[in-house]
C-alpha atoms as a PDB file:
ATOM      1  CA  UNK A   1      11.340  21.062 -42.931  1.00  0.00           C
ATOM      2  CA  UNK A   2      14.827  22.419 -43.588  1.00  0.00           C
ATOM      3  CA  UNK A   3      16.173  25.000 -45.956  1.00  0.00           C
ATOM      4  CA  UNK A   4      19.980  24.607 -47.321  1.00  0.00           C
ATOM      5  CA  UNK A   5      21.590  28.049 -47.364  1.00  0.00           C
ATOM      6  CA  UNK A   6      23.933  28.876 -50.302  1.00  0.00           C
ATOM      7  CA  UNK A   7      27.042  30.360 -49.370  1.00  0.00           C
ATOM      8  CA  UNK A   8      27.653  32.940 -51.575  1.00  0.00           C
ATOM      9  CA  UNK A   9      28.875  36.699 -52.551  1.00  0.00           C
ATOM     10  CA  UNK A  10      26.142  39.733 -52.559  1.00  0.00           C
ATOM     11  CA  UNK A  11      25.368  41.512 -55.811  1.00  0.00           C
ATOM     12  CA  UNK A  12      26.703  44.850 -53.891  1.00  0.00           C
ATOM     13  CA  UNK A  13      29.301  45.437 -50.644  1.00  0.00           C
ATOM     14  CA  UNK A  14      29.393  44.498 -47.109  1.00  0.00           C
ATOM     15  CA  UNK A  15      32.344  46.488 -46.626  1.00  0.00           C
ATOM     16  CA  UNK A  16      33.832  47.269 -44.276  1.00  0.00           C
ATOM     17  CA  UNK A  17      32.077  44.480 -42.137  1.00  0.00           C
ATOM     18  CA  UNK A  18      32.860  41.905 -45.071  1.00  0.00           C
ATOM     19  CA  UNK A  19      35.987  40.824 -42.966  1.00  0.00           C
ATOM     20  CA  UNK A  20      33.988  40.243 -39.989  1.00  0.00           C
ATOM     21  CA  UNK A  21      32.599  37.398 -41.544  1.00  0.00           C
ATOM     22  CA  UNK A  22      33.154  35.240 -45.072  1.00  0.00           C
ATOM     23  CA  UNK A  23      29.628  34.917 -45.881  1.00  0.00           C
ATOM     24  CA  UNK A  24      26.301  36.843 -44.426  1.00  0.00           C
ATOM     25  CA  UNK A  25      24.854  33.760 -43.606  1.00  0.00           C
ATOM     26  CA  UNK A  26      27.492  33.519 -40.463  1.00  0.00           C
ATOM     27  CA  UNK A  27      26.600  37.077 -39.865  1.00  0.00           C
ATOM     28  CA  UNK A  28      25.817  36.934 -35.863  1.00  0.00           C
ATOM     29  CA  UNK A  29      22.625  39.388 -34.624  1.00  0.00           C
ATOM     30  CA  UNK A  30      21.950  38.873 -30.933  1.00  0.00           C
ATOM     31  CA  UNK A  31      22.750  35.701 -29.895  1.00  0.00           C
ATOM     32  CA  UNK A  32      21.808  34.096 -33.328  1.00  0.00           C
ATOM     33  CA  UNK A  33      23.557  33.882 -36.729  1.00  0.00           C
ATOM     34  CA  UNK A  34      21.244  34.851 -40.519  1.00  0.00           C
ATOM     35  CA  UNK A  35      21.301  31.073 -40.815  1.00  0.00           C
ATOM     36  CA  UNK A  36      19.915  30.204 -37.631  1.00  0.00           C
ATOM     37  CA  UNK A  37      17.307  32.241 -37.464  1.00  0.00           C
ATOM     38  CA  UNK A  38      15.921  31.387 -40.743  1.00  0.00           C
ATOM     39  CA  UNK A  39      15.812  28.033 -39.886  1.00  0.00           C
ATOM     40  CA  UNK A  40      13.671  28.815 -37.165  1.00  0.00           C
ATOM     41  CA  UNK A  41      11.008  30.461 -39.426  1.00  0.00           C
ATOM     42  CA  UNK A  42      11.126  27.356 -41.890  1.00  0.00           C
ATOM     43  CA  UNK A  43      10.693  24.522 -38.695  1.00  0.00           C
ATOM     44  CA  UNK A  44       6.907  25.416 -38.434  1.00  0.00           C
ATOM     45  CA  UNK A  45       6.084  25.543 -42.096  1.00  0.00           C
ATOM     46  CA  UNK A  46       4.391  22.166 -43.224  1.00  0.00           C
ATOM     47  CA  UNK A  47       4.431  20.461 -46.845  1.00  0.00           C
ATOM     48  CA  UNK A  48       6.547  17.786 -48.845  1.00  0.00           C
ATOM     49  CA  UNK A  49       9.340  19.855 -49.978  1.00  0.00           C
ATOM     50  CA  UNK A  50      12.481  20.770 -48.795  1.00  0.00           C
ATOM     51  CA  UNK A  51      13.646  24.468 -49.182  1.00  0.00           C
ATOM     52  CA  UNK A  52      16.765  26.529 -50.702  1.00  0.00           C
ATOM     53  CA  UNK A  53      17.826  29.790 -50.943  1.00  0.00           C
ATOM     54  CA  UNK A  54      20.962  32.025 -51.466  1.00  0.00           C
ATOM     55  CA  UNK A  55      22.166  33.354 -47.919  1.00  0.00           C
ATOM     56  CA  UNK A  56      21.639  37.790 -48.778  1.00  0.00           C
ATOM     57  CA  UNK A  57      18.137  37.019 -49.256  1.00  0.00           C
ATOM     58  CA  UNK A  58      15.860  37.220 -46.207  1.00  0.00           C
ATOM     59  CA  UNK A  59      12.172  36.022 -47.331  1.00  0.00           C
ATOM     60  CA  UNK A  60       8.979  37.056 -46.160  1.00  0.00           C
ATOM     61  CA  UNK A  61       6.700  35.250 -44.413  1.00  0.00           C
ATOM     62  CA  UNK A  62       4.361  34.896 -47.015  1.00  0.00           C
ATOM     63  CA  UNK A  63       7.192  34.136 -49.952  1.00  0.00           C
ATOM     64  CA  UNK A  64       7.732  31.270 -47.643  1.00  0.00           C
ATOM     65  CA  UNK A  65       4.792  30.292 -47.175  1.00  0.00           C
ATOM     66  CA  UNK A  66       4.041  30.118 -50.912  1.00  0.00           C
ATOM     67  CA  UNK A  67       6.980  27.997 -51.548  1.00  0.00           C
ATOM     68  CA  UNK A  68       6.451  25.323 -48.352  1.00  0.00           C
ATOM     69  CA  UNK A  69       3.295  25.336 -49.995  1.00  0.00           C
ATOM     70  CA  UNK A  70       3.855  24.520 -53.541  1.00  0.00           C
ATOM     71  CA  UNK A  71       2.754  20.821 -54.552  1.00  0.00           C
ATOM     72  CA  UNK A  72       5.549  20.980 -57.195  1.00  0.00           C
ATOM     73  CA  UNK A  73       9.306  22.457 -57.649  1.00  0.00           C
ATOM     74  CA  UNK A  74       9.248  26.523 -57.201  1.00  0.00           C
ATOM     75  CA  UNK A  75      11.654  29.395 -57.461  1.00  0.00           C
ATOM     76  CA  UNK A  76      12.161  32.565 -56.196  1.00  0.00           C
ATOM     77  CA  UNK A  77      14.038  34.733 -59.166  1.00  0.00           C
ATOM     78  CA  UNK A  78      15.385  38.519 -59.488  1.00  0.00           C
ATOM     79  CA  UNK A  79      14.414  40.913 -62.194  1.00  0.00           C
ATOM     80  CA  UNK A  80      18.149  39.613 -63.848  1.00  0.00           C
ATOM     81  CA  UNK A  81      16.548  36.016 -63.703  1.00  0.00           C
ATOM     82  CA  UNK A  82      19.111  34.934 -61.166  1.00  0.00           C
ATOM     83  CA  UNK A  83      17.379  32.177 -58.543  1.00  0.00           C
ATOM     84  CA  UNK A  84      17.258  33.050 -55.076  1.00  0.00           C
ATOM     85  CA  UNK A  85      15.117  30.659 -53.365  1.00  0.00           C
ATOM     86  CA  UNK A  86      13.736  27.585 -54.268  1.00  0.00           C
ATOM     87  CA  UNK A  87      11.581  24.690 -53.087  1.00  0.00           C
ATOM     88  CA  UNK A  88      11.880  20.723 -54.302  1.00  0.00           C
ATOM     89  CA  UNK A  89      11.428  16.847 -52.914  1.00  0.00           C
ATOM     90  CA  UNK A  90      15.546  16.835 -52.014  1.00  0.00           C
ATOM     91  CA  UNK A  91      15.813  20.719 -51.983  1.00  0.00           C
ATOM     92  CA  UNK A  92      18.199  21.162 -54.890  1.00  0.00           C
ATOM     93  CA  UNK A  93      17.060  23.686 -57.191  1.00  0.00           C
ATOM     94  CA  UNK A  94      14.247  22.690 -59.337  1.00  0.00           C
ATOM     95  CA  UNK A  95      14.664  22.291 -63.407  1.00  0.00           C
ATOM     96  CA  UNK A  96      12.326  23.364 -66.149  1.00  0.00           C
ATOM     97  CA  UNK A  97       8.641  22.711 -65.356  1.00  0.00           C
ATOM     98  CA  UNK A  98       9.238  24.440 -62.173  1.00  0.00           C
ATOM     99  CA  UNK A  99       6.949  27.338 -61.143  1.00  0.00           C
ATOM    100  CA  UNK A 100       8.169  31.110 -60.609  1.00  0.00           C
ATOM    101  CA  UNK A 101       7.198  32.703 -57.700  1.00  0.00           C
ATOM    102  CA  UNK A 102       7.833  36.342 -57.908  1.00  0.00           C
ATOM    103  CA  UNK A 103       9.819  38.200 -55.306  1.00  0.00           C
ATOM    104  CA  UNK A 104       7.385  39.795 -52.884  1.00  0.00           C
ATOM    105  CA  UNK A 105       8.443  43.636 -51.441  1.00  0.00           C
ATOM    106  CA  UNK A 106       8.399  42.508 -48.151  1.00  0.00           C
ATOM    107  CA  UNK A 107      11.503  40.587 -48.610  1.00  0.00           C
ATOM    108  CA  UNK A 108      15.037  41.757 -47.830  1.00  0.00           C
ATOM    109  CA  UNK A 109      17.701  41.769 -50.491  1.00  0.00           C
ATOM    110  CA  UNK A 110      20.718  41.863 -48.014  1.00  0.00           C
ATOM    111  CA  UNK A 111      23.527  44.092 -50.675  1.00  0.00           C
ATOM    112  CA  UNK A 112      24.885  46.382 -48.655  1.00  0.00           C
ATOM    113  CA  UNK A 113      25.735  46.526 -44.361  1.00  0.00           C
ATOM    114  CA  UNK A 114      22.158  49.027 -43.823  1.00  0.00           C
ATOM    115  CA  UNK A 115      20.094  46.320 -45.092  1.00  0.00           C
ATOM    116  CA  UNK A 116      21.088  44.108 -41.679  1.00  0.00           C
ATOM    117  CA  UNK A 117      18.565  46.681 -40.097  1.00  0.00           C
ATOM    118  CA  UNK A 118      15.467  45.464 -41.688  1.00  0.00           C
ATOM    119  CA  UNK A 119      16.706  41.850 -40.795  1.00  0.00           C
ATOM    120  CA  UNK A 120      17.744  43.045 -37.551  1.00  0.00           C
ATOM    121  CA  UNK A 121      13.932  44.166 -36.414  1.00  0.00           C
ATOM    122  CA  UNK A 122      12.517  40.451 -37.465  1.00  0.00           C
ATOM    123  CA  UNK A 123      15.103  38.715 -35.495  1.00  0.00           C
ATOM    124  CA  UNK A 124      15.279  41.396 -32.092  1.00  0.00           C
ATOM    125  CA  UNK A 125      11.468  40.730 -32.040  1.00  0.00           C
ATOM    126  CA  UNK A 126      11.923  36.524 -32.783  1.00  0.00           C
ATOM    127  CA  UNK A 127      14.562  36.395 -29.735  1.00  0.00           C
ATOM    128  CA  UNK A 128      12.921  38.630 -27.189  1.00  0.00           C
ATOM    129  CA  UNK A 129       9.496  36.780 -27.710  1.00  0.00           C
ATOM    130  CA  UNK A 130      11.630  33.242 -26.549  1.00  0.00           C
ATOM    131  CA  UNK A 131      14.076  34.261 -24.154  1.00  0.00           C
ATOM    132  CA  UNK A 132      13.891  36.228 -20.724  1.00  0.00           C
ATOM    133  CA  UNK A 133      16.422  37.880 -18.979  1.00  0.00           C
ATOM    134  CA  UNK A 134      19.177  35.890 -17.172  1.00  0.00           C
ATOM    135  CA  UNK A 135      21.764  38.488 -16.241  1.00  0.00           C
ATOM    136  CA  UNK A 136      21.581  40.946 -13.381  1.00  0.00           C
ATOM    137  CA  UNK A 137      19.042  43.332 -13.200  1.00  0.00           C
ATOM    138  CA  UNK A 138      20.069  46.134 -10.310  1.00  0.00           C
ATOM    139  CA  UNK A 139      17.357  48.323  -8.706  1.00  0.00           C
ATOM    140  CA  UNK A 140      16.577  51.475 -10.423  1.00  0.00           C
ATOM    141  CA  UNK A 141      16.832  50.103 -13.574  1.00  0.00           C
ATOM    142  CA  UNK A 142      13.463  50.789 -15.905  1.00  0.00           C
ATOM    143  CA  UNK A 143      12.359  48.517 -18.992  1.00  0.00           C
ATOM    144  CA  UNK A 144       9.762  49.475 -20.756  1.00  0.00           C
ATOM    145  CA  UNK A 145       9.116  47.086 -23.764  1.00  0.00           C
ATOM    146  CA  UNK A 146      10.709  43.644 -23.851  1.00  0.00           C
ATOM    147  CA  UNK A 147      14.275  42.467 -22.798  1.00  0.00           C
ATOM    148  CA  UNK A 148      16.654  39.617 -23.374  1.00  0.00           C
ATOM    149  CA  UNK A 149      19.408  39.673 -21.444  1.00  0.00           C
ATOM    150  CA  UNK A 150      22.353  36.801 -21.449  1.00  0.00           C
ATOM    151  CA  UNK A 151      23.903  35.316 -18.623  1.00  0.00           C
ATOM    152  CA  UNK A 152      26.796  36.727 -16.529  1.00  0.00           C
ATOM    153  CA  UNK A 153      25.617  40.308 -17.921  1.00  0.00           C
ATOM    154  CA  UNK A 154      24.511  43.512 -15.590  1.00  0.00           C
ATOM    155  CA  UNK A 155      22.248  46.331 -16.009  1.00  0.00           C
ATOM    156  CA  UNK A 156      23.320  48.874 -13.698  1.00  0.00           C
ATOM    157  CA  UNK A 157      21.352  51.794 -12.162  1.00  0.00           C
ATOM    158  CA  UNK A 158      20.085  54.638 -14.055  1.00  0.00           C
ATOM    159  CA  UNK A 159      19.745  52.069 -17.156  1.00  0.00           C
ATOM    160  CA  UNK A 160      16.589  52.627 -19.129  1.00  0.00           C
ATOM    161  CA  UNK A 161      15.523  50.890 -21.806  1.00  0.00           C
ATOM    162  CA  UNK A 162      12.812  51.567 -24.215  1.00  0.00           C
ATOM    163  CA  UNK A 163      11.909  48.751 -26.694  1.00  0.00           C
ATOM    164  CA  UNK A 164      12.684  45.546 -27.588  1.00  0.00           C
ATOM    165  CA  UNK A 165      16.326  45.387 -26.749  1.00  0.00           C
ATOM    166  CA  UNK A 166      18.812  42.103 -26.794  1.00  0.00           C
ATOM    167  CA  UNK A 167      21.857  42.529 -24.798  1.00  0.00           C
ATOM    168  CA  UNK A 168      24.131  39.511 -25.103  1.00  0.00           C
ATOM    169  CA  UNK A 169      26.420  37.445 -22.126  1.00  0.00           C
ATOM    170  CA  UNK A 170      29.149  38.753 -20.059  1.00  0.00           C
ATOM    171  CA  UNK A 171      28.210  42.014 -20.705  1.00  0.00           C
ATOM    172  CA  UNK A 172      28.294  45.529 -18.352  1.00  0.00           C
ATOM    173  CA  UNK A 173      25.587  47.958 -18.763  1.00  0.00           C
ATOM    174  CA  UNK A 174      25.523  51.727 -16.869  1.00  0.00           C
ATOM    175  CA  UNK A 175      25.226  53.072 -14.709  1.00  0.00           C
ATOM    176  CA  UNK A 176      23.037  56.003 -16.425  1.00  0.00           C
ATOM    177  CA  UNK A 177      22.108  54.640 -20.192  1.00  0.00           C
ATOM    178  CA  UNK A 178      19.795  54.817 -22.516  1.00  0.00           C
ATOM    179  CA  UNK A 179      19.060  51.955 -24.901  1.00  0.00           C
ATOM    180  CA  UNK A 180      16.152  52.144 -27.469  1.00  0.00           C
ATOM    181  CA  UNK A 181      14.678  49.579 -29.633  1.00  0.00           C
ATOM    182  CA  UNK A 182      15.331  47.310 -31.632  1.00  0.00           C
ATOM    183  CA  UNK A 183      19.035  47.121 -30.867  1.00  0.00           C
ATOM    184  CA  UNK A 184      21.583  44.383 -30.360  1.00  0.00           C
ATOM    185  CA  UNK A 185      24.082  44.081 -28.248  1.00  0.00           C
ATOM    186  CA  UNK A 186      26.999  41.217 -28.499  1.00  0.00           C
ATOM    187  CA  UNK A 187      28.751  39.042 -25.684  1.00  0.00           C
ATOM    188  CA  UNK A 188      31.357  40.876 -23.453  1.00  0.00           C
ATOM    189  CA  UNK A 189      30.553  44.923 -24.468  1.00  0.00           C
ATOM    190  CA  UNK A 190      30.831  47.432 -22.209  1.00  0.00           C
ATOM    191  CA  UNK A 191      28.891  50.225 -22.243  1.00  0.00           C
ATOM    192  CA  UNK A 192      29.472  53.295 -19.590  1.00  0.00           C
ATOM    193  CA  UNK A 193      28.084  56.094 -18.042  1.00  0.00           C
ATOM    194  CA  UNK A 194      25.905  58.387 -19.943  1.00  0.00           C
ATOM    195  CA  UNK A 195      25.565  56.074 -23.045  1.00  0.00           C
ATOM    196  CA  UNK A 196      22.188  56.218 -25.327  1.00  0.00           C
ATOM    197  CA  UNK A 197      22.006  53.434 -28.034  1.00  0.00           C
ATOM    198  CA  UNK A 198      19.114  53.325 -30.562  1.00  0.00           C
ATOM    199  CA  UNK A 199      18.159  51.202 -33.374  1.00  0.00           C
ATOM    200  CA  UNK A 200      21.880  49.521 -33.813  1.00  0.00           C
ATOM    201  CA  UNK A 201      23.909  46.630 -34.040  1.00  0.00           C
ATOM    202  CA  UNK A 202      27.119  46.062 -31.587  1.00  0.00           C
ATOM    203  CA  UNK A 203      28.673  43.097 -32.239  1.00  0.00           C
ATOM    204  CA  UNK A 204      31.130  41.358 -29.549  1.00  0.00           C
ATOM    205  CA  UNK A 205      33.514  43.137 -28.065  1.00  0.00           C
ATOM    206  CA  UNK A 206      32.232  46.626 -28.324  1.00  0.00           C
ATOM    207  CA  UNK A 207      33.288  49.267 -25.578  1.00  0.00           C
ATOM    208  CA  UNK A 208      31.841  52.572 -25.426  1.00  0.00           C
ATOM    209  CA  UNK A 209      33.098  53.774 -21.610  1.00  0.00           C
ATOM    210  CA  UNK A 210      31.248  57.281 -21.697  1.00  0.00           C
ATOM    211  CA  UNK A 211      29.163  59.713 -22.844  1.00  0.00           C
ATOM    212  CA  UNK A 212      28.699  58.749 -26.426  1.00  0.00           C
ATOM    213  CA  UNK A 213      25.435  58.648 -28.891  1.00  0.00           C
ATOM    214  CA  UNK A 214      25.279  55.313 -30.961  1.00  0.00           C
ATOM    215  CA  UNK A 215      22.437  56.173 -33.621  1.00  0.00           C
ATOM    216  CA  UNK A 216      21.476  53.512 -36.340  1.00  0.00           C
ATOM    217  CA  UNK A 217      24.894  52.218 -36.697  1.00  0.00           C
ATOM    218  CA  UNK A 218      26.587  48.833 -36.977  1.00  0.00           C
ATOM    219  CA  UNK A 219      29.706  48.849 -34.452  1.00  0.00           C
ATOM    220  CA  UNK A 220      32.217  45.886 -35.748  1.00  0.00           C
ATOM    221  CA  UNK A 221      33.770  43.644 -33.006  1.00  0.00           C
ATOM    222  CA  UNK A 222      36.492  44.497 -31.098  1.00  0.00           C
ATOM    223  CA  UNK A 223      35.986  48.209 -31.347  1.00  0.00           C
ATOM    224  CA  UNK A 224      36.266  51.162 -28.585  1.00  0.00           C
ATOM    225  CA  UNK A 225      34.545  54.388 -28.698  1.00  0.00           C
ATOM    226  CA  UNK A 226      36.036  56.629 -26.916  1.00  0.00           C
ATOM    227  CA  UNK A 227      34.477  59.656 -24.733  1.00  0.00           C
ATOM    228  CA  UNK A 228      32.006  61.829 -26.497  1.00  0.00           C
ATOM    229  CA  UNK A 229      32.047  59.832 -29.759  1.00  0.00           C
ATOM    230  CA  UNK A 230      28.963  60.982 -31.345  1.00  0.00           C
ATOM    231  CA  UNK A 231      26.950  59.378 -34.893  1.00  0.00           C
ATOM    232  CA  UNK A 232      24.728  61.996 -36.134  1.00  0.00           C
ATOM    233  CA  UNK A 233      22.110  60.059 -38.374  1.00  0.00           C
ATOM    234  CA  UNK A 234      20.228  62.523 -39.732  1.00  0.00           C
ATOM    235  CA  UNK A 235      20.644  65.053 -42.480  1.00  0.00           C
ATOM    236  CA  UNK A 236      19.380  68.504 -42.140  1.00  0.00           C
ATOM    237  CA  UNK A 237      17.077  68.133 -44.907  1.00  0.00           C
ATOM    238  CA  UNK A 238      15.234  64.786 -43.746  1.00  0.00           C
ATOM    239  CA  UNK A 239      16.254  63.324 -47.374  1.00  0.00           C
ATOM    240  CA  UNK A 240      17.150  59.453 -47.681  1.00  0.00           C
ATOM    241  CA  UNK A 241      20.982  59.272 -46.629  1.00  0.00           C
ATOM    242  CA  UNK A 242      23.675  57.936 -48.996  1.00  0.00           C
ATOM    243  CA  UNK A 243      26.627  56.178 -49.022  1.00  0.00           C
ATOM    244  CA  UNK A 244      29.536  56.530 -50.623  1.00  0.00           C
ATOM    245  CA  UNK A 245      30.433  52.804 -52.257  1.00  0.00           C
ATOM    246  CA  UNK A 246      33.060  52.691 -54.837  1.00  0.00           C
ATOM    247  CA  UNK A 247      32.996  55.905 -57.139  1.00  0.00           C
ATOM    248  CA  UNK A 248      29.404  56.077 -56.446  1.00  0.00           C
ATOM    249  CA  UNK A 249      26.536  57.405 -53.668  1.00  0.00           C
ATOM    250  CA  UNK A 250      24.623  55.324 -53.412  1.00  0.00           C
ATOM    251  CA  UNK A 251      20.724  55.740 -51.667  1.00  0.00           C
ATOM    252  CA  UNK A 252      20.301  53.682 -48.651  1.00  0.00           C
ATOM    253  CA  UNK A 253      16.953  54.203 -48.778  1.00  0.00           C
ATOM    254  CA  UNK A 254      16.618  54.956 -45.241  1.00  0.00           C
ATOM    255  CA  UNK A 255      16.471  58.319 -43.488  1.00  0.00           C
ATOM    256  CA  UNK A 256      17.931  57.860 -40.460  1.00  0.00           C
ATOM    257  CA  UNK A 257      21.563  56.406 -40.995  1.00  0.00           C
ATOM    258  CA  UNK A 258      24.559  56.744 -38.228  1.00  0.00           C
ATOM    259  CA  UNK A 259      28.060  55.127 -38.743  1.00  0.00           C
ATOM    260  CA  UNK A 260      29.020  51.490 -40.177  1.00  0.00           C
ATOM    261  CA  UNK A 261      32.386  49.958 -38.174  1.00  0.00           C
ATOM    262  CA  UNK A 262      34.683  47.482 -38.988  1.00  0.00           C
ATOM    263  CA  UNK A 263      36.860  45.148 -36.486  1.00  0.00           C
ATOM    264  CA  UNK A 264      38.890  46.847 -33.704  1.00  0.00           C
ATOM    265  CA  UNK A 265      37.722  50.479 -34.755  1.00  0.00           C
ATOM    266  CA  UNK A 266      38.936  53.259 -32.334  1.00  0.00           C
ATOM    267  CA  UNK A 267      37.685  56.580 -31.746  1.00  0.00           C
ATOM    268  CA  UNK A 268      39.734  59.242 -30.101  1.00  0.00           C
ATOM    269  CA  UNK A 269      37.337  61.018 -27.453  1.00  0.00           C
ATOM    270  CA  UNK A 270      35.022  63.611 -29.093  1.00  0.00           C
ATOM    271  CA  UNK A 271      34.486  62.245 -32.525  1.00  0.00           C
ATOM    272  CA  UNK A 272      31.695  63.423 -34.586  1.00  0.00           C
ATOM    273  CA  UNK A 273      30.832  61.348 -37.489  1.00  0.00           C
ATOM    274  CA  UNK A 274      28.664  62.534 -39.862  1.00  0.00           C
ATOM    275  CA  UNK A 275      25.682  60.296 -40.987  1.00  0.00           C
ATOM    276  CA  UNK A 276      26.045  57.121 -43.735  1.00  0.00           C
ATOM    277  CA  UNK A 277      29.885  56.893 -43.050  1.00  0.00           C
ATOM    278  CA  UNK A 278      31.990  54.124 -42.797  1.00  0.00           C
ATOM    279  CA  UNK A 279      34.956  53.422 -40.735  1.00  0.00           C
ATOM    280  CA  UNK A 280      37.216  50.604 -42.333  1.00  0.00           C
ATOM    281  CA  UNK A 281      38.530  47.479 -39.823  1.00  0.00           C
ATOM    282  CA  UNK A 282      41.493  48.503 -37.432  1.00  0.00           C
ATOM    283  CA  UNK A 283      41.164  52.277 -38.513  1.00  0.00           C
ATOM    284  CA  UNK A 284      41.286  55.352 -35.998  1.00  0.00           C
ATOM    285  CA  UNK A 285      40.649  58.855 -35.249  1.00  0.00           C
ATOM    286  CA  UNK A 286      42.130  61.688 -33.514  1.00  0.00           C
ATOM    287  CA  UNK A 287      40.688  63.179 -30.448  1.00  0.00           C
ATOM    288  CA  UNK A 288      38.182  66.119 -31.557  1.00  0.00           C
ATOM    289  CA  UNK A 289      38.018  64.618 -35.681  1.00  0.00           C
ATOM    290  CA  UNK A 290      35.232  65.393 -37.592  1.00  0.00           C
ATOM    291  CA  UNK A 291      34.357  62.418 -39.833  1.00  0.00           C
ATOM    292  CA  UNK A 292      32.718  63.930 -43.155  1.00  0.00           C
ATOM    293  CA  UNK A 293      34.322  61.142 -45.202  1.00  0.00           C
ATOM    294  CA  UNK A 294      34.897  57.197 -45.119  1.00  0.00           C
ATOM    295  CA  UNK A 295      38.095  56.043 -43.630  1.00  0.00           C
ATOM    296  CA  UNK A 296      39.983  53.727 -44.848  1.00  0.00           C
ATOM    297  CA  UNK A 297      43.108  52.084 -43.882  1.00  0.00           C
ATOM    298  CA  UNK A 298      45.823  54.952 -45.800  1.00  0.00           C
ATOM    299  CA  UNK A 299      43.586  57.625 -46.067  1.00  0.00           C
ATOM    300  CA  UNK A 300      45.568  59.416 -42.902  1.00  0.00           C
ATOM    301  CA  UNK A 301      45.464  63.034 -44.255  1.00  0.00           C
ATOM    302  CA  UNK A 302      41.750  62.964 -45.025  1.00  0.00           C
ATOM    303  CA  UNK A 303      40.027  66.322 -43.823  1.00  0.00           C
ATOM    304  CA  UNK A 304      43.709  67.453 -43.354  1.00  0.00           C
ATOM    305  CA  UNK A 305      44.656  65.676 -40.089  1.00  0.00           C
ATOM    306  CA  UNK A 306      47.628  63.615 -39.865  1.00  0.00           C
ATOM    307  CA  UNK A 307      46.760  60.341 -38.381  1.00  0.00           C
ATOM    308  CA  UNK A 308      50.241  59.017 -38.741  1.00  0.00           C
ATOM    309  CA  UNK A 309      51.127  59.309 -34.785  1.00  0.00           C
ATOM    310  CA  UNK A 310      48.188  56.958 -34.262  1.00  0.00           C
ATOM    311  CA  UNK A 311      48.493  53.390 -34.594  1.00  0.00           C
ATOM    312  CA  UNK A 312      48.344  52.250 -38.070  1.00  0.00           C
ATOM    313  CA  UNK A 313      46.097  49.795 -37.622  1.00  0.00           C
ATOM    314  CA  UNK A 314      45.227  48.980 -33.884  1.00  0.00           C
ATOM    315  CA  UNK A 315      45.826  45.712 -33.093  1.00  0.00           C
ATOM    316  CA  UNK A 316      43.191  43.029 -33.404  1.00  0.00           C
ATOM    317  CA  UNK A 317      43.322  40.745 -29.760  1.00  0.00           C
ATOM    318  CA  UNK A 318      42.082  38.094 -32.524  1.00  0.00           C
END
């Protein structure tokens, strides 16, 4: 069984990771794109039909079940009546006569970049289940929970890791970090000395040399953090965080939130950045900023620094 994925735009913002990437469907978590993995899930599922669904939906397993299932056409529709998945003989979407399967709350609406998270935890624990470590594991290092590690990558020693963790190829690891579950890290990242990850998303490229805290966050390709960046992801009053998009704050819904980054973001050593912000592709900060606001490409006055003496943007190697 196969499912076709339609390519299209979510109802909300990826931004700033929407120029990673043209559609989420080529979105790349571990070493695995949305599309992939979903396939994956649909290859066991028996039955006559053939499956479709818009790529910034993630089912559940038992919305998918119901619609390998169905003897006749199926589909999946929103609250607006707009069809999201569907299930038919050739797999185009079904006409009238066609039964409605309600959208379940276990699935994943994927609107905005913090819902990659929830998607994030199915896939970490998919990967890690299928494929063992191949890199370099030096003595001294301590795993407790389950590791993937790709080829041509070391773990150094002092590196702990707690959870299930994916760490991609070519990548450099310690010595002294600490890397908690369910994270993702991309092909060729380095992370340094004194480093604790938890619960994010580096994509390719990624250097963080020393002494930095990476706290539910999405790190874009191609970006350095530089000494003592630090995400806080949590607000003093425990509430949900939110996130400014457009003229609006929005509720993520989730209470522990760090930093989303574009491509080729740097950080000037001893950035703070405070929880559900966003730093926009080839951005940067000065050394000692305080990051109580988005950044976007022009916005070099915000919090009254001048950022003009830094390059405006980095350059991208790509």
């Amino acid at each position: 069984m196969r499912m076709t994925i339609e390519r299209t735009k979510p109802p909300g913002t990826m931004a700033p990771l929407d120029d990673i990437v043209e559609f989420l469907a080529d979105y790349r978590l571990g070493n695995t794109t949305l599309e992939e993995a979903l396939q994956k899930r649909i290859t066991p599922l028996g039955g006559d039909n053939s499956l479709g669904s818009v790529d910034y939906l993630w089912p559940s397993d038992v919305l998918l079940a119901e619609l390998a299932g169905t003897g006749l056409g199926a589909v999946v529709e929103d609250h607006d009546g707009i069809k999201l998945a569907w299930a038919s003989k050739k797999g185009d979407v079904p006409g009238k006569g066609a039964a409605t399967i309600p959208l379940d709350s276990d699935s994943v609406l994927i609107r905005y970049p913090w819902d990659l998270f929830t998607v994030n935890e199915f896939i970490v624990q998919a990967i890690v289940g299928e494929n063992p470590a191949a890199g370099d594991v030096a003595p001294g290092v301590v795993v407790e929970g389950r590791l993937a590690l790709g080829e041509g990558s070391k773990l150094l020693p002092g590196v702990y890791i707690e959870g299930d963790v994916v760490i991609g190829k070519n990548c450099k690891i310690g010595p002294n970090c600490y890397i908690r579950g369910n994270t993702v890290i991309g092909d060729n990242c380095r992370i340094g000395q004194g480093v604790e990850i938890k619960n994010s998303i580096l994509m390719d490229e990624v250097s963080a040399g020393h002494l930095s805290y990476i706290g539910d966050s999405i790190v874009g390709p191609e970006t350095n953090l530089g000494a003592g960046t630090i995400t806080a992801n949590l607000r003093h009053d425990n509430k949900n965080q939110k996130s400014q998009v457009g003229n609006d704050l929005v509720d993520t819904g989730r209470r522990k939130l760090g930093a989303i980054f574009g491509r080729g973001v740097h950080t000037g050593i001893h950035t703070s950045i405070y929880p559900g912000r966003k730093l926009w592709s080839g951005v940067a900060t000065a050394p000692g900023e305080i990051v109580g606001k988005d950044i976007r490409p022009g916005n070099w006055n915000l919090g009254g620094l001048d950022r003009r003496g830094v390059e405006e943007p980095f350059p991208r190697s790509r």
